[in-house]
PDB file of N, CA and C in Angstrom:
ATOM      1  N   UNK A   1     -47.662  24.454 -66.263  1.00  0.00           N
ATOM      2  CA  UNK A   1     -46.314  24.933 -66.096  1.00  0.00           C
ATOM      3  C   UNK A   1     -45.635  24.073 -65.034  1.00  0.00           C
ATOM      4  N   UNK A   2     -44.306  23.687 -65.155  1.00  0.00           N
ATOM      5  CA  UNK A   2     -43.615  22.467 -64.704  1.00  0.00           C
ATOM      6  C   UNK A   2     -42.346  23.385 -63.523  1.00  0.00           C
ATOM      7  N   UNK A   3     -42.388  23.216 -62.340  1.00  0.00           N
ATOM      8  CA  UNK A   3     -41.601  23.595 -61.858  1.00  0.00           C
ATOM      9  C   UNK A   3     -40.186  22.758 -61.973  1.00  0.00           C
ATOM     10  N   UNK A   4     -39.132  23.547 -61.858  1.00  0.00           N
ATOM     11  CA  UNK A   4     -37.836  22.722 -61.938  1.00  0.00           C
ATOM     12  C   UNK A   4     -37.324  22.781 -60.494  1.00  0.00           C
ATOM     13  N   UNK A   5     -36.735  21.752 -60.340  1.00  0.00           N
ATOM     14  CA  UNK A   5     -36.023  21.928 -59.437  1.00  0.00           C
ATOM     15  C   UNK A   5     -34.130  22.353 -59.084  1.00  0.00           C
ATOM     16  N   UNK A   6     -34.162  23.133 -58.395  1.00  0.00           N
ATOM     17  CA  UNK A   6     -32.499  23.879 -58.630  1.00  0.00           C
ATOM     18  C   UNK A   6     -31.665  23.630 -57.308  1.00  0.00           C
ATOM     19  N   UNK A   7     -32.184  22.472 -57.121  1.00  0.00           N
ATOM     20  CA  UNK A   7     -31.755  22.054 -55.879  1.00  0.00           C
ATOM     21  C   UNK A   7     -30.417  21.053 -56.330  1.00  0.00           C
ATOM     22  N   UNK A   8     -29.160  20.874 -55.965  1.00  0.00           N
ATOM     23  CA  UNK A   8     -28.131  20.173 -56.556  1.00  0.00           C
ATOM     24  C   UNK A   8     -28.002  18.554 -55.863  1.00  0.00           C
ATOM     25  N   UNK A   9     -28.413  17.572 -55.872  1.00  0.00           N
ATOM     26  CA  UNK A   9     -28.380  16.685 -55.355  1.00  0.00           C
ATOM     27  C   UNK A   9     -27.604  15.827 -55.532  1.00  0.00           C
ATOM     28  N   UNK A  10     -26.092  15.878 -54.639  1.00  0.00           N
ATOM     29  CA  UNK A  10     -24.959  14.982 -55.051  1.00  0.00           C
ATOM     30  C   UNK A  10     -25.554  13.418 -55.205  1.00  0.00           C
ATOM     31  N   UNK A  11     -24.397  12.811 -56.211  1.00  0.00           N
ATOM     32  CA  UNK A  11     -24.271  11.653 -56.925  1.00  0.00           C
ATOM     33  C   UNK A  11     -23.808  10.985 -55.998  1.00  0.00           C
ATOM     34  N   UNK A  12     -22.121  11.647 -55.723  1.00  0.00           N
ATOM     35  CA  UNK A  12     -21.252  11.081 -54.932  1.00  0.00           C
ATOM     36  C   UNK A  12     -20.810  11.860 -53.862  1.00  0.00           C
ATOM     37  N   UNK A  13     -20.093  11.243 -52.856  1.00  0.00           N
ATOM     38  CA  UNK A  13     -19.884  11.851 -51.786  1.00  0.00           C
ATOM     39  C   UNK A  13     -18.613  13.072 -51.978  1.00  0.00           C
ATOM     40  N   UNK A  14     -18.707  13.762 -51.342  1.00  0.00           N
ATOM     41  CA  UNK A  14     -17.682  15.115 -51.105  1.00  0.00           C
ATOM     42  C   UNK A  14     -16.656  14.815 -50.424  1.00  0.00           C
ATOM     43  N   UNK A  15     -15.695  13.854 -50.923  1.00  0.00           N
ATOM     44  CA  UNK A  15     -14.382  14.072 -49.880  1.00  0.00           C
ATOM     45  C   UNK A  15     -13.522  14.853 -49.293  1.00  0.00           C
ATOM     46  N   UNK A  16     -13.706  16.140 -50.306  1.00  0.00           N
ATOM     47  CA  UNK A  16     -12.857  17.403 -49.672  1.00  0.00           C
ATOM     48  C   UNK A  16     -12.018  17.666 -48.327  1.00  0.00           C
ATOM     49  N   UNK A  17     -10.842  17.587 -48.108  1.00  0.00           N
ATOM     50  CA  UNK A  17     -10.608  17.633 -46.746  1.00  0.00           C
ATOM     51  C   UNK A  17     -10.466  16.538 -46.304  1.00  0.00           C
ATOM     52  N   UNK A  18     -10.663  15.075 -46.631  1.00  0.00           N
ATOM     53  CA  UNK A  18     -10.279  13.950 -46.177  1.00  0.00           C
ATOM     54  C   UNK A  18      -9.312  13.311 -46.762  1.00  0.00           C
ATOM     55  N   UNK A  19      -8.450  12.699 -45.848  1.00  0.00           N
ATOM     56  CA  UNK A  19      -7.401  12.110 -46.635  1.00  0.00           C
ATOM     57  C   UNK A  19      -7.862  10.314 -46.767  1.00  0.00           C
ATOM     58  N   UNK A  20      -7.759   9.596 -47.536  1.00  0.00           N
ATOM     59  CA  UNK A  20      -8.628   8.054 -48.108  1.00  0.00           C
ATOM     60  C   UNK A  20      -7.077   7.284 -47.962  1.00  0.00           C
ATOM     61  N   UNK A  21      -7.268   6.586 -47.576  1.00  0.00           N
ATOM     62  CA  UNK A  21      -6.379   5.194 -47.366  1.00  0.00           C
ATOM     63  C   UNK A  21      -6.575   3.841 -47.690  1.00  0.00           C
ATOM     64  N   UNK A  22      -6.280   3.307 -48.461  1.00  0.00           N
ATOM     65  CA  UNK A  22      -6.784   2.114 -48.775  1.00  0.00           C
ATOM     66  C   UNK A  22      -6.182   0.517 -48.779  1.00  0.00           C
ATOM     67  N   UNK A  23      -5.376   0.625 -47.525  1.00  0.00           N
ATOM     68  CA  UNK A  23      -4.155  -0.663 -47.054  1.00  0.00           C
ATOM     69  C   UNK A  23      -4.792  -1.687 -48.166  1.00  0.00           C
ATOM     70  N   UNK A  24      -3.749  -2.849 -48.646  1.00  0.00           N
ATOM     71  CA  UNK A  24      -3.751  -3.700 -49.177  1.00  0.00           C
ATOM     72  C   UNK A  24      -3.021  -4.569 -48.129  1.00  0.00           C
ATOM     73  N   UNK A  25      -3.735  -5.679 -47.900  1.00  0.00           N
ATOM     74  CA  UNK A  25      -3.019  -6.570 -47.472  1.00  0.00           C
ATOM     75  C   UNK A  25      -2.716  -8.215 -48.066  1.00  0.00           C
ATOM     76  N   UNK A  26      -2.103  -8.693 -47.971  1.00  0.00           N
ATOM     77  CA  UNK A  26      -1.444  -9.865 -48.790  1.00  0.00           C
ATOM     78  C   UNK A  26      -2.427 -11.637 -48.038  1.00  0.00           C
ATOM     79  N   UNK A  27      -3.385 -11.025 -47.151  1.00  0.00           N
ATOM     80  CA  UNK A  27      -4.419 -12.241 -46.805  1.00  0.00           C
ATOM     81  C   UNK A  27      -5.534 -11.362 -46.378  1.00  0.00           C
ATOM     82  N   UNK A  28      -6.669 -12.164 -46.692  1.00  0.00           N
ATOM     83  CA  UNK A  28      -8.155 -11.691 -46.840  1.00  0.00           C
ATOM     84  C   UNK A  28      -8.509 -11.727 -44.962  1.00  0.00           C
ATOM     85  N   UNK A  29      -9.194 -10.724 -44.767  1.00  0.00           N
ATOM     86  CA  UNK A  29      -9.194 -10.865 -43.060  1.00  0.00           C
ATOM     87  C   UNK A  29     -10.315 -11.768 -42.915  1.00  0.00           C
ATOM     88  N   UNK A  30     -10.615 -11.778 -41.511  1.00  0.00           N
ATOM     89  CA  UNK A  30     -11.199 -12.630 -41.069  1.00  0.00           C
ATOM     90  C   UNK A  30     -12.671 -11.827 -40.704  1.00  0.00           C
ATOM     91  N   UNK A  31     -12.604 -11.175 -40.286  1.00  0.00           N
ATOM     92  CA  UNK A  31     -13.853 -10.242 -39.801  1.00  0.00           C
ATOM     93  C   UNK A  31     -13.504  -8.905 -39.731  1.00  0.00           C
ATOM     94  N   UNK A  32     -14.810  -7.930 -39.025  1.00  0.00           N
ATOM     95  CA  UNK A  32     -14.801  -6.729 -38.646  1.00  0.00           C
ATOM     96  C   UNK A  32     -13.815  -6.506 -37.478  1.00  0.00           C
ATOM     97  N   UNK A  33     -13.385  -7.174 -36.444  1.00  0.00           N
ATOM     98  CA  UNK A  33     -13.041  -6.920 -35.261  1.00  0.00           C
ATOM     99  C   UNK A  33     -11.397  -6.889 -35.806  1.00  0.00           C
ATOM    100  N   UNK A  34     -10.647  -7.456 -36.910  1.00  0.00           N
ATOM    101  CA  UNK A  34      -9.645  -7.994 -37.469  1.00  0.00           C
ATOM    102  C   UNK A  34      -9.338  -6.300 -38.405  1.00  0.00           C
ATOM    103  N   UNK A  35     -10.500  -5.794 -39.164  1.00  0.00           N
ATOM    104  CA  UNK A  35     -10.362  -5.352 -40.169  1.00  0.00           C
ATOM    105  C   UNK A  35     -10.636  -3.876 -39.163  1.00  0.00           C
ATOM    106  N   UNK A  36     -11.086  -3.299 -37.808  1.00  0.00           N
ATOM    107  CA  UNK A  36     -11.088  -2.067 -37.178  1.00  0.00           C
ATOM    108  C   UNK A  36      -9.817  -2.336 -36.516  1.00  0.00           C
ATOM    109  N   UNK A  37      -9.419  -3.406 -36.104  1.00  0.00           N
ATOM    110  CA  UNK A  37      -7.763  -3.039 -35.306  1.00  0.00           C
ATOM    111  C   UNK A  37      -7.029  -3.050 -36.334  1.00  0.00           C
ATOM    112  N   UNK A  38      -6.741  -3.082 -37.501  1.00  0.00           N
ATOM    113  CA  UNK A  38      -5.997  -2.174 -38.877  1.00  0.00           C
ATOM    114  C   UNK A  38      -6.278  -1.251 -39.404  1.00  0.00           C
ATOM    115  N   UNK A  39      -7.473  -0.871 -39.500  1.00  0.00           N
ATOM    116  CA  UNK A  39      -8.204   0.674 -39.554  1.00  0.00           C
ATOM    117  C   UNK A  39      -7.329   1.508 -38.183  1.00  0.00           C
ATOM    118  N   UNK A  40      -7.800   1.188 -37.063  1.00  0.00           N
ATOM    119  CA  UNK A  40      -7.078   2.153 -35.859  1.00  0.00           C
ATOM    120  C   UNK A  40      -5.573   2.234 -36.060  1.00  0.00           C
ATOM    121  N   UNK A  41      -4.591   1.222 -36.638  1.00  0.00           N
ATOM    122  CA  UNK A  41      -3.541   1.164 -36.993  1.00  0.00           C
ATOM    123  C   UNK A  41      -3.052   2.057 -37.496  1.00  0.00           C
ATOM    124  N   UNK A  42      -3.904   2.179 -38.852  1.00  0.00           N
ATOM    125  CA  UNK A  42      -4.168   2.955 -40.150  1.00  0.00           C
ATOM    126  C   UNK A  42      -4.266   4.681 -39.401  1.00  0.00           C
ATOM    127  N   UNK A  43      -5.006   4.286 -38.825  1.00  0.00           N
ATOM    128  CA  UNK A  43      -5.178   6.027 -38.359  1.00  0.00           C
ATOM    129  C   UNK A  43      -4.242   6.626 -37.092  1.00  0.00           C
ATOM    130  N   UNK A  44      -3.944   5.894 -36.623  1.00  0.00           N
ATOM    131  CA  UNK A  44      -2.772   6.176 -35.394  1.00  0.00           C
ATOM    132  C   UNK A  44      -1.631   6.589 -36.490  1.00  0.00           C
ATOM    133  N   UNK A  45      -0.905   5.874 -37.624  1.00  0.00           N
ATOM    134  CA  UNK A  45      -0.157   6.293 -37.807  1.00  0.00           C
ATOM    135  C   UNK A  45      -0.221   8.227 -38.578  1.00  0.00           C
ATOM    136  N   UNK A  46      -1.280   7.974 -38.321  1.00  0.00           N
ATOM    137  CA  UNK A  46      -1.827   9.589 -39.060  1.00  0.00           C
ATOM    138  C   UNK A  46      -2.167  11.127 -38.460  1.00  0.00           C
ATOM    139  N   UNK A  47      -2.522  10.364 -37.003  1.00  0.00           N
ATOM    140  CA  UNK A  47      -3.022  11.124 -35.755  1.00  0.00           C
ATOM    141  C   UNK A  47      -2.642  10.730 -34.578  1.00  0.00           C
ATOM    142  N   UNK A  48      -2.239  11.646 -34.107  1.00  0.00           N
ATOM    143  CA  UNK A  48      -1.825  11.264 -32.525  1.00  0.00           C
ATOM    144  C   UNK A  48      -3.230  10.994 -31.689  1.00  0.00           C
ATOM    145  N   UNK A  49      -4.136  11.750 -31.657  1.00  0.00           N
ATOM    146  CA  UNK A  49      -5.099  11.687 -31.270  1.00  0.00           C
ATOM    147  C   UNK A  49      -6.643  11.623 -32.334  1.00  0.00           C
ATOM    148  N   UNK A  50      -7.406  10.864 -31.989  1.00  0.00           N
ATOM    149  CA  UNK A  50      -8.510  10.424 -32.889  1.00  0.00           C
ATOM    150  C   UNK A  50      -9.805  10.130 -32.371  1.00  0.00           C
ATOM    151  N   UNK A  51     -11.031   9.831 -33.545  1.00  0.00           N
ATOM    152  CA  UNK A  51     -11.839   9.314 -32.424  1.00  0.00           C
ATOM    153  C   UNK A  51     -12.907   8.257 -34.022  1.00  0.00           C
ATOM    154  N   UNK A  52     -13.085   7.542 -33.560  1.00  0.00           N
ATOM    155  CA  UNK A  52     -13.921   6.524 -34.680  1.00  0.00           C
ATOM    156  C   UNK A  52     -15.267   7.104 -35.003  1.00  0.00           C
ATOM    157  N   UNK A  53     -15.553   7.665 -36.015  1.00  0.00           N
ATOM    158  CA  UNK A  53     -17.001   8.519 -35.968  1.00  0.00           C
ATOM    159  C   UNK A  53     -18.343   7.379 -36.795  1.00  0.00           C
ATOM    160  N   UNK A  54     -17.585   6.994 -37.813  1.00  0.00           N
ATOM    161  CA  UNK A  54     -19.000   5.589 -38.051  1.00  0.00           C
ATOM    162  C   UNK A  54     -18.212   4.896 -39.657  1.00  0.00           C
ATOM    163  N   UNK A  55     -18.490   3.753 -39.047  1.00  0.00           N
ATOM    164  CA  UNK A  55     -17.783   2.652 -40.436  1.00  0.00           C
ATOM    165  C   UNK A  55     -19.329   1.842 -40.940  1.00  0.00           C
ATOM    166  N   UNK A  56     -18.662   0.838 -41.741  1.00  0.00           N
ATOM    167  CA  UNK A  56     -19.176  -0.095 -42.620  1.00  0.00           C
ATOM    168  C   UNK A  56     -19.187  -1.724 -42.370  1.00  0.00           C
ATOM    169  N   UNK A  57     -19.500  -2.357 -42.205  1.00  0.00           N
ATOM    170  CA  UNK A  57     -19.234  -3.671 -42.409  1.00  0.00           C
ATOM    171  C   UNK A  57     -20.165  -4.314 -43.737  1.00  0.00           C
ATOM    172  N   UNK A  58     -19.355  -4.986 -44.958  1.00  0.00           N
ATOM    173  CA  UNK A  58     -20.396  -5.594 -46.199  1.00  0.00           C
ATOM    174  C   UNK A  58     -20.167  -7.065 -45.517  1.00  0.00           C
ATOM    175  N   UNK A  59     -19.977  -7.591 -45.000  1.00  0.00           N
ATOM    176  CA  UNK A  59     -20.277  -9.176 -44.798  1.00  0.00           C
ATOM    177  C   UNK A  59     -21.479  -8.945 -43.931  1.00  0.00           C
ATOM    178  N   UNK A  60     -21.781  -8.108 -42.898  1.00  0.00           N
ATOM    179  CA  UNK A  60     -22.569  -8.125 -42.218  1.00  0.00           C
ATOM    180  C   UNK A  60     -23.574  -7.122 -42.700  1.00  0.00           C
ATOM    181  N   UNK A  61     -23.677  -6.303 -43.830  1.00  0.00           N
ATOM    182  CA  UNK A  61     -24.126  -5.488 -43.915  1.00  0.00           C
ATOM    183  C   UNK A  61     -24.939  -4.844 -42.692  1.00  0.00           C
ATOM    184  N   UNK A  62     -23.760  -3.951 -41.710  1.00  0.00           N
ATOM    185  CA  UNK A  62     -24.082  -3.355 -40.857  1.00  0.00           C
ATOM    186  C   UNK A  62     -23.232  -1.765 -40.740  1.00  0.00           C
ATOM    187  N   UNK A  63     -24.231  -1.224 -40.118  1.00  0.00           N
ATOM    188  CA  UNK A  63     -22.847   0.463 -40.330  1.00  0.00           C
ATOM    189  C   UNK A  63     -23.207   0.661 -38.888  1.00  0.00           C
ATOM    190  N   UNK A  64     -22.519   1.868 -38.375  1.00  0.00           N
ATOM    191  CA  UNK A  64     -22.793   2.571 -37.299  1.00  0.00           C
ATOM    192  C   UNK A  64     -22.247   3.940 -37.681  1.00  0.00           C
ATOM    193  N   UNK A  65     -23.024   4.931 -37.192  1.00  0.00           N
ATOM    194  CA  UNK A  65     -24.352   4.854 -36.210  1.00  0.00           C
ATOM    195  C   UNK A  65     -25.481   4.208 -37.062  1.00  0.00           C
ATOM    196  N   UNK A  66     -25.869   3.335 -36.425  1.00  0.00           N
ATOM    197  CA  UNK A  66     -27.236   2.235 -36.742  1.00  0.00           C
ATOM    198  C   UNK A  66     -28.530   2.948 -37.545  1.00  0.00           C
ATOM    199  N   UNK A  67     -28.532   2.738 -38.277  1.00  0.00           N
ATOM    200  CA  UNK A  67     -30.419   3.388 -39.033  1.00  0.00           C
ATOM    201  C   UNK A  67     -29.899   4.334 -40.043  1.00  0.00           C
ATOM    202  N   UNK A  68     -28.348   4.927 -39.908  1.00  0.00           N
ATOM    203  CA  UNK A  68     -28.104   5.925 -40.224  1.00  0.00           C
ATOM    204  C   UNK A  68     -28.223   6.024 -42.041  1.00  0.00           C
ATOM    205  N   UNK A  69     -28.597   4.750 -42.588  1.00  0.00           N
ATOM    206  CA  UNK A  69     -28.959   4.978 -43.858  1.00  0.00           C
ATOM    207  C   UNK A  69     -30.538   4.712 -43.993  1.00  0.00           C
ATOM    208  N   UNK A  70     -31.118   4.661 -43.107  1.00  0.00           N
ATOM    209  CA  UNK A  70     -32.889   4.611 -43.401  1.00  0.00           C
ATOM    210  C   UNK A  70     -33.345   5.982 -43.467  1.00  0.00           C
ATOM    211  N   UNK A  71     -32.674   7.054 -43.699  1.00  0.00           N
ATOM    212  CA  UNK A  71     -32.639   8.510 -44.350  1.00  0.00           C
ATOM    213  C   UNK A  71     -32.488   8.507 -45.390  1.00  0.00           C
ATOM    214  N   UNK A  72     -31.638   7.418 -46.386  1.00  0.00           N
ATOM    215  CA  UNK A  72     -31.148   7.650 -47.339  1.00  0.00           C
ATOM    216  C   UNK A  72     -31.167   6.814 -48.280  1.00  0.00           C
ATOM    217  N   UNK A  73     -32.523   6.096 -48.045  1.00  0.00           N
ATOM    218  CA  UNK A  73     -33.154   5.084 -49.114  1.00  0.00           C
ATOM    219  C   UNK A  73     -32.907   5.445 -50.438  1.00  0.00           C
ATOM    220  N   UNK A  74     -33.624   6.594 -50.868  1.00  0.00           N
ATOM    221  CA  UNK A  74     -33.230   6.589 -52.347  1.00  0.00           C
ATOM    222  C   UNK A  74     -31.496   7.843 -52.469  1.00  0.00           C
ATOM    223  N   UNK A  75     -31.212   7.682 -51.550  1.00  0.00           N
ATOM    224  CA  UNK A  75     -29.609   8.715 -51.821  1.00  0.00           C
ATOM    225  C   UNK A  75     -29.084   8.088 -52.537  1.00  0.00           C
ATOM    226  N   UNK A  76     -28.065   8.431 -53.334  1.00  0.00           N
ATOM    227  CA  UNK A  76     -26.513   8.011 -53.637  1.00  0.00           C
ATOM    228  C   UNK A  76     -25.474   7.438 -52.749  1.00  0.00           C
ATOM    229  N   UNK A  77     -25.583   8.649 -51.787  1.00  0.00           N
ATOM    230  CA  UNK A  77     -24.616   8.680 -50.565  1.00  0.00           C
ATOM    231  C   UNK A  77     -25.570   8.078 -49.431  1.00  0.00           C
ATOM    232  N   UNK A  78     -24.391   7.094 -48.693  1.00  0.00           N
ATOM    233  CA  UNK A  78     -24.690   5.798 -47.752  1.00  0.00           C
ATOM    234  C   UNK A  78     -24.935   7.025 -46.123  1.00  0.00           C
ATOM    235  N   UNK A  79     -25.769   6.393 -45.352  1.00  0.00           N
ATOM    236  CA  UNK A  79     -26.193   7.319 -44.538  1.00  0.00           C
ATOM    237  C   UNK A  79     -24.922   7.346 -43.448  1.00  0.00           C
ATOM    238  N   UNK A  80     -24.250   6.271 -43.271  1.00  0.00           N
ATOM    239  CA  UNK A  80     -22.606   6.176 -42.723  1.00  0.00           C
ATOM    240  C   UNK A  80     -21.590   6.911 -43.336  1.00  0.00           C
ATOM    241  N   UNK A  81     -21.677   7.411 -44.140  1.00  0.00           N
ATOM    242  CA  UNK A  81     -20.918   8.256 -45.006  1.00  0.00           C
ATOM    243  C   UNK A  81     -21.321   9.730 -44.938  1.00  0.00           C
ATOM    244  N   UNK A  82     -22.619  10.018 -44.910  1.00  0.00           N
ATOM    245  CA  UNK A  82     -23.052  11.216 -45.086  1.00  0.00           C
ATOM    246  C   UNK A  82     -22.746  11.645 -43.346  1.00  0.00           C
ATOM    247  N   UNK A  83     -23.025  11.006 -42.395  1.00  0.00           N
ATOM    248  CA  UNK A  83     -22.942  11.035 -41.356  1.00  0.00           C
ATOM    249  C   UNK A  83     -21.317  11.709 -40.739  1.00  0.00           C
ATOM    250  N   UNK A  84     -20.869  10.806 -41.348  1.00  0.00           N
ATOM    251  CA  UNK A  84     -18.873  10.914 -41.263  1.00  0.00           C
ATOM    252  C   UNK A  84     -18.432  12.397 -41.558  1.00  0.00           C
ATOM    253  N   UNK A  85     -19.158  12.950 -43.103  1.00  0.00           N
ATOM    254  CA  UNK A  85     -18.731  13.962 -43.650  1.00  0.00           C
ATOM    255  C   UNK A  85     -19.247  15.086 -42.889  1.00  0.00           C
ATOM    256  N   UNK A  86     -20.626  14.718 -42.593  1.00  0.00           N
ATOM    257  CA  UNK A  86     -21.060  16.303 -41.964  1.00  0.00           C
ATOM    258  C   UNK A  86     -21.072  16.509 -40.621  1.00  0.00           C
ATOM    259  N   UNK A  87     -20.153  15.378 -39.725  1.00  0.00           N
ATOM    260  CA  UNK A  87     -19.301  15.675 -38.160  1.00  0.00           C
ATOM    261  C   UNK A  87     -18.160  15.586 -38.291  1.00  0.00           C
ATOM    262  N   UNK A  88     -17.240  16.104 -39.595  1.00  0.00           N
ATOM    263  CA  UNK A  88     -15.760  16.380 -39.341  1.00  0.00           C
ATOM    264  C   UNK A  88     -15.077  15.636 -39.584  1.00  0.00           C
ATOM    265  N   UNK A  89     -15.512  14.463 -40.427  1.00  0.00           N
ATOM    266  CA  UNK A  89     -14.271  13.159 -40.523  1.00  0.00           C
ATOM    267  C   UNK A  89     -12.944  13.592 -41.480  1.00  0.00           C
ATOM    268  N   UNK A  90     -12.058  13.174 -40.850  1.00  0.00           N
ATOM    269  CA  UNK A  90     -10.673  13.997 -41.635  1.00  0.00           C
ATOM    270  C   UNK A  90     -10.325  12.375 -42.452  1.00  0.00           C
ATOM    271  N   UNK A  91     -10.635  11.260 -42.063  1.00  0.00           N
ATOM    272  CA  UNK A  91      -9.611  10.257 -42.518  1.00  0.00           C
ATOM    273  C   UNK A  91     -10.543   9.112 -42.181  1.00  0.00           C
ATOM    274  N   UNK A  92     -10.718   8.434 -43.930  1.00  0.00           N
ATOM    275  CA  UNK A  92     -11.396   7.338 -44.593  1.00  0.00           C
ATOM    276  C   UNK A  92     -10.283   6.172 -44.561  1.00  0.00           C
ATOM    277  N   UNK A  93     -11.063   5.173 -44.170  1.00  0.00           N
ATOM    278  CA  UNK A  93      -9.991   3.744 -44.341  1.00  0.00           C
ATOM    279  C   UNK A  93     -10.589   2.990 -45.079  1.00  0.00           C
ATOM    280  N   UNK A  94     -10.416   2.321 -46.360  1.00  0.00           N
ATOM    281  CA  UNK A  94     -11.202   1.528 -47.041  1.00  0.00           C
ATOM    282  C   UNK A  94     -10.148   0.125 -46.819  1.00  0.00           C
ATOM    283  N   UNK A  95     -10.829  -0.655 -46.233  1.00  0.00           N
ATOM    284  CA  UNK A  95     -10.216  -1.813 -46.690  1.00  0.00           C
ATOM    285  C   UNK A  95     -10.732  -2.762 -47.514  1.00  0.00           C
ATOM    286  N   UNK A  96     -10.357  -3.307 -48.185  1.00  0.00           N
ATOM    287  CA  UNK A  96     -10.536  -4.466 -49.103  1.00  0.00           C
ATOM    288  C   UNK A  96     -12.003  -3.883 -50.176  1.00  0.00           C
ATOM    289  N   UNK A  97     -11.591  -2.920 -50.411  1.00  0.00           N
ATOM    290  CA  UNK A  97     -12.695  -2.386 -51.983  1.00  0.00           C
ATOM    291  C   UNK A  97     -14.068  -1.602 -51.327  1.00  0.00           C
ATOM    292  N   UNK A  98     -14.194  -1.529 -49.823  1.00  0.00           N
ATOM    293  CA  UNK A  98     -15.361  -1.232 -49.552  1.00  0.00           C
ATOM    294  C   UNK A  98     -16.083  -2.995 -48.891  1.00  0.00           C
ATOM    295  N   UNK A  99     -15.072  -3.493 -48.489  1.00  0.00           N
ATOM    296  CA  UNK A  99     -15.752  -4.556 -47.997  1.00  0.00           C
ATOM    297  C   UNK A  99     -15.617  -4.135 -46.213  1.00  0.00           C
ATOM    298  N   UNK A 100     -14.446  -2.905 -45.545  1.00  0.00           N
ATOM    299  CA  UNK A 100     -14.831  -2.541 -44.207  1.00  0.00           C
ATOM    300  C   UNK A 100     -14.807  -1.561 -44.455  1.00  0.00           C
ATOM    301  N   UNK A 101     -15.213  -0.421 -44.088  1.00  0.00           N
ATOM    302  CA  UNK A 101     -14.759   1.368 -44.053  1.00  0.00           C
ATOM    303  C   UNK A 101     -15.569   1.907 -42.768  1.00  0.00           C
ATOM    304  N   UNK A 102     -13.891   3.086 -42.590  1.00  0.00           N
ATOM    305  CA  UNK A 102     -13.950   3.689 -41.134  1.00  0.00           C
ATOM    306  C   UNK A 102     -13.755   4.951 -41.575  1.00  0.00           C
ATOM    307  N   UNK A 103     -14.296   5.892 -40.879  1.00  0.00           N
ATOM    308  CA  UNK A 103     -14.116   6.848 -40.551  1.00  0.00           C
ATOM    309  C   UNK A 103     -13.570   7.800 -39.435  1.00  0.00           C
ATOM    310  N   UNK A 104     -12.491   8.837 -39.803  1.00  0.00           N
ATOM    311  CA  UNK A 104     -12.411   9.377 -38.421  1.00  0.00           C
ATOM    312  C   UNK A 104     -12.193  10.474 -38.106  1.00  0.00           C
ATOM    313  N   UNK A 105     -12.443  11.134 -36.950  1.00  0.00           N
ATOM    314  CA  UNK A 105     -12.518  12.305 -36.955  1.00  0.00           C
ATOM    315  C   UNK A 105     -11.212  12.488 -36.069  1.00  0.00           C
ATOM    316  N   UNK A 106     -10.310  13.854 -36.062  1.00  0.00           N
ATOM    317  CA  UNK A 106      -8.928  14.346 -35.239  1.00  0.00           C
ATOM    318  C   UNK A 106      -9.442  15.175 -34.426  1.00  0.00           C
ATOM    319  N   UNK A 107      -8.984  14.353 -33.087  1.00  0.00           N
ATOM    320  CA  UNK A 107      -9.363  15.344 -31.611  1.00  0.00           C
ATOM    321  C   UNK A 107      -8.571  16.198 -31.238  1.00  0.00           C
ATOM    322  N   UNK A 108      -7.362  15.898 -31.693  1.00  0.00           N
ATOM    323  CA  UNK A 108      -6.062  17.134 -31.573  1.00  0.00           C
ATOM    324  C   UNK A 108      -6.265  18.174 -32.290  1.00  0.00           C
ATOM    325  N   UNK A 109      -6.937  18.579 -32.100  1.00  0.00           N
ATOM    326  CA  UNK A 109      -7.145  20.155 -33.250  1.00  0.00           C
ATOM    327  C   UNK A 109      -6.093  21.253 -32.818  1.00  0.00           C
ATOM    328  N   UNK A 110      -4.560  20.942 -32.236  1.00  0.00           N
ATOM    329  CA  UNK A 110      -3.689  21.346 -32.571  1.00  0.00           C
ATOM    330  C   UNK A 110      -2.744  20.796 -33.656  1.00  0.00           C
ATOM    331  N   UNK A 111      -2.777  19.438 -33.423  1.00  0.00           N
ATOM    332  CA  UNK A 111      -1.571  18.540 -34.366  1.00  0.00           C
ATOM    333  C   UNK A 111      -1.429  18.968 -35.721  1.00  0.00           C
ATOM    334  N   UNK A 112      -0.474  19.019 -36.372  1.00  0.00           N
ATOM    335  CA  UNK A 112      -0.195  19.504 -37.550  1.00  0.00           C
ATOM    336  C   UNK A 112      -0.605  18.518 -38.602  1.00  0.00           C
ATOM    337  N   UNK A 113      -1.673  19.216 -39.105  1.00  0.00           N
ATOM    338  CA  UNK A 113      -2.464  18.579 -40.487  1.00  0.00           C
ATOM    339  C   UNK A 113      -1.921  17.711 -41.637  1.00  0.00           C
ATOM    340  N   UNK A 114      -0.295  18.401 -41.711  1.00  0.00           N
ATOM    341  CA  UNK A 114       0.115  18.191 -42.799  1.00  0.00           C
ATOM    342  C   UNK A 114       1.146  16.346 -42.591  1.00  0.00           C
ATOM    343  N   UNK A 115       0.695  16.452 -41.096  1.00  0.00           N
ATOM    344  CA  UNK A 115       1.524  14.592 -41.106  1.00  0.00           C
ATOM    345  C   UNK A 115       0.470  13.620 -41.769  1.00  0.00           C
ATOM    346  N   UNK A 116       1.372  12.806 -42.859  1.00  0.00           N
ATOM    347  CA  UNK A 116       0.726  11.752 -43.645  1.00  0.00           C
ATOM    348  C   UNK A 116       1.123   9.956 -43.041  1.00  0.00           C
ATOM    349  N   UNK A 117       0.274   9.433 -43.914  1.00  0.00           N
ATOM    350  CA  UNK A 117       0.913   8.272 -43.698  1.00  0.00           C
ATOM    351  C   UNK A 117       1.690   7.749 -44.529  1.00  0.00           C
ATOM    352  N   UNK A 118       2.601   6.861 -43.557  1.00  0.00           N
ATOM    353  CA  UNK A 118       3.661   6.064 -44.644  1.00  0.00           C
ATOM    354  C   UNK A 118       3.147   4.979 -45.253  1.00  0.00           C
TER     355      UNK A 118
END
């Protein structure tokens, strides 16, 4: 007799509650340091107050917080991602297809939710 398992093991990540941004820009950046001071850009215009909870870099294939996908060898979901979602991240920055992504979490937990970006 074969036990099943009824355990639901997401595919993809749960954005619920986050708002995703995905600037296009009209020249390819230069690096990470280029591509987080347009991410913070990105999110200032969204939040008065913020705080960077963990991004991506694919040229360097590097994330932070560091190791945070050696949990998640065989996951779906990237351990920088899973990380983001389950400390509160309100606001995803993808730039250039998933070649940088930031995450962030709102320290103003008065500011009114409903300001977007232009």
């Amino acid at each position: 007799m074969s036990k099943e398992s009824h355990c639901n093991i997401p595919t993809e990540p749960d954005y619920t509650g986050v708002q995703i941004i995905s600037p296009v820009y009209s020249e390819t950046l230069l690096d990470y340091r280029q591509a987080m001071g347009l991410a913070n850009e990105q999110a200032s215009k969204v939040y008065d107050d913020y705080m960077l909870l963990s991004w991506y870099d694919r040229d360097r294939n590097f994330e932070s917080p560091q190791h945070a996908s050696e949990c998640h060898v065989n996951s779906a979901i990237p351990g920088y991602i899973d990380y983001a979602l389950f400390h509160g991240a309100k606001l995803k920055v993808d730039i250039e297809q998933g070649r940088f992504v930031f995450f962030y979490l709102l320290t103003d937990f008065d500011q009114d939710l409903s300001r977007t970006c232009e």
